[in-house]
Protein backbone atom coordinates (compact mmCIF):
# COMPACT_ATOMS: atom_id res chain seq x y z
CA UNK A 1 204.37 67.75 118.73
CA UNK A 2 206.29 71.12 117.99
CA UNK A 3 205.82 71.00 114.61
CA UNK A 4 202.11 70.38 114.52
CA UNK A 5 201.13 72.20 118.02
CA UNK A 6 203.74 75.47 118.20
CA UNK A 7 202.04 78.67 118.82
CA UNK A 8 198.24 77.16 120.08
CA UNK A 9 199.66 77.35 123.33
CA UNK A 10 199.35 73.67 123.78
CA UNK A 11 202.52 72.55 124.85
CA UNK A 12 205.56 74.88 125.90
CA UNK A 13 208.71 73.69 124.22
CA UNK A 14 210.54 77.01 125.98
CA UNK A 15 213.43 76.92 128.22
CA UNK A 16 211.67 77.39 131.65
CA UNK A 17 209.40 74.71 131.51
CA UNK A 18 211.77 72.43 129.82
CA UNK A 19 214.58 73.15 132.99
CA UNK A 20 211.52 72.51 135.18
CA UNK A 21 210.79 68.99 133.64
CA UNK A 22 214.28 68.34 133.43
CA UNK A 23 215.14 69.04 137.40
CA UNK A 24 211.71 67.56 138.32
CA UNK A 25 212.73 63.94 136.95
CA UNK A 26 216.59 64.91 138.18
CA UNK A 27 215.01 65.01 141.54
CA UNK A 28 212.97 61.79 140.83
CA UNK A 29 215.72 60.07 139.88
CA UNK A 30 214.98 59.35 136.46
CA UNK A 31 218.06 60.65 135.35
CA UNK A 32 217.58 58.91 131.62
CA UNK A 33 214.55 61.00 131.47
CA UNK A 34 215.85 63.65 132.22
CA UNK A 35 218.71 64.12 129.73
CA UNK A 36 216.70 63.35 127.35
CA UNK A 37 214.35 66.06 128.07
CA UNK A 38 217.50 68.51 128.80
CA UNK A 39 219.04 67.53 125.77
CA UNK A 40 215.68 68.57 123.68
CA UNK A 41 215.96 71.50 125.42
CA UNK A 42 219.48 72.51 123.95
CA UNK A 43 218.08 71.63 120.38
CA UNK A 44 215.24 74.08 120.93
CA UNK A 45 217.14 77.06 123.32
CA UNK A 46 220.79 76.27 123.06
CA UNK A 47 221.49 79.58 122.70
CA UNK A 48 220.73 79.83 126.02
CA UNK A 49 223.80 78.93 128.80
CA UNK A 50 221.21 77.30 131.33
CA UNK A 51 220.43 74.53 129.48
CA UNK A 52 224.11 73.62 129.10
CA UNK A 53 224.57 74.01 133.08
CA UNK A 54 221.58 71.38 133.43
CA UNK A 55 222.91 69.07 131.21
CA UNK A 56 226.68 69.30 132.60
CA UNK A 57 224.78 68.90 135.93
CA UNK A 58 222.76 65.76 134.75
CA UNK A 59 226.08 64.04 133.06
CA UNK A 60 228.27 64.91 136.43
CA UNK A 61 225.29 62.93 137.99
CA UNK A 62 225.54 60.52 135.67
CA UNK A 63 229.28 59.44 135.65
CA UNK A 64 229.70 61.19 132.57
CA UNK A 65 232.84 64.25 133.33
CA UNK A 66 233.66 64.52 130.07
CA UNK A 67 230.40 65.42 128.53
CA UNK A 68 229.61 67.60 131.33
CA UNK A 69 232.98 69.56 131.25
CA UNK A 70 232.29 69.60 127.40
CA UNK A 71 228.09 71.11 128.26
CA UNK A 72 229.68 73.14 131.18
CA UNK A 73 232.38 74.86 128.62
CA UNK A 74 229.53 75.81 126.29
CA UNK A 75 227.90 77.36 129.11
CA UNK A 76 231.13 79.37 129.13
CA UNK A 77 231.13 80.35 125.82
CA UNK A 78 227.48 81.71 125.82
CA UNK A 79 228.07 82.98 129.62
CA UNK A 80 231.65 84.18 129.59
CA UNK A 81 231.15 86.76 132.62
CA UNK A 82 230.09 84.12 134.53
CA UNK A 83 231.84 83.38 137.15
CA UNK A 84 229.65 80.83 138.71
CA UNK A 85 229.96 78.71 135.67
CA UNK A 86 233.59 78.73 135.68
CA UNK A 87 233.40 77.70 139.51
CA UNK A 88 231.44 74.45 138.28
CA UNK A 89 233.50 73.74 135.48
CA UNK A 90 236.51 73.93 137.60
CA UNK A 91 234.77 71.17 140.55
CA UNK A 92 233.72 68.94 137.50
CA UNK A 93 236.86 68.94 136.38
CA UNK A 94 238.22 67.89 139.89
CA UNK A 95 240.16 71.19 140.39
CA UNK A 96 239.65 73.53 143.77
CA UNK A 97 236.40 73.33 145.47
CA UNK A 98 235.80 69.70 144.29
């Protein structure tokens, strides 16, 4: 679809409505669904940290630590001065606050 529709303004592929489908089925439940859509969203924007931080979130949700301590630390990278980010890294991996 991205290839053949990008730039007729028929489908978004940006970050904010891709976070918005992705907590949408979070919130649903359909926690499959959304990683998938998350994770098509760090192919497309993963230069962005947010993306990251929804995925980490999704995994935590998921059972998954280690791939969200692994999404949360690229967060990091992209966000360093983020302090917030290092706060949820540290409760995913079990530290203070967890």
């Amino acid at each position: 679809l991205r290839e053949e529709y990008h730039g007729r303004a028929a489908y978004d592929f940006g970050q904010g409505p891709l976070n918005t489908v992705t907590e949408t089925l979070a919130l649903r439940g359909a926690l499959d669904e959304a990683l998938s859509v998350i994770r098509l969203n760090v192919e497309y924007n993963g230069d962005q940290p947010f993306p990251h931080v929804l995925e980490a979130q999704i995994l935590m949700e998921m059972g998954d630590r280690e791939g969200a301590v692994a999404a949360m630390e690229r967060a990091i990278e992209l966000a360093p001065e983020s302090d917030q980010f290092r706060e949820m890294l540290e409760r995913m991996r079990g530290g203070a606050g967890a």
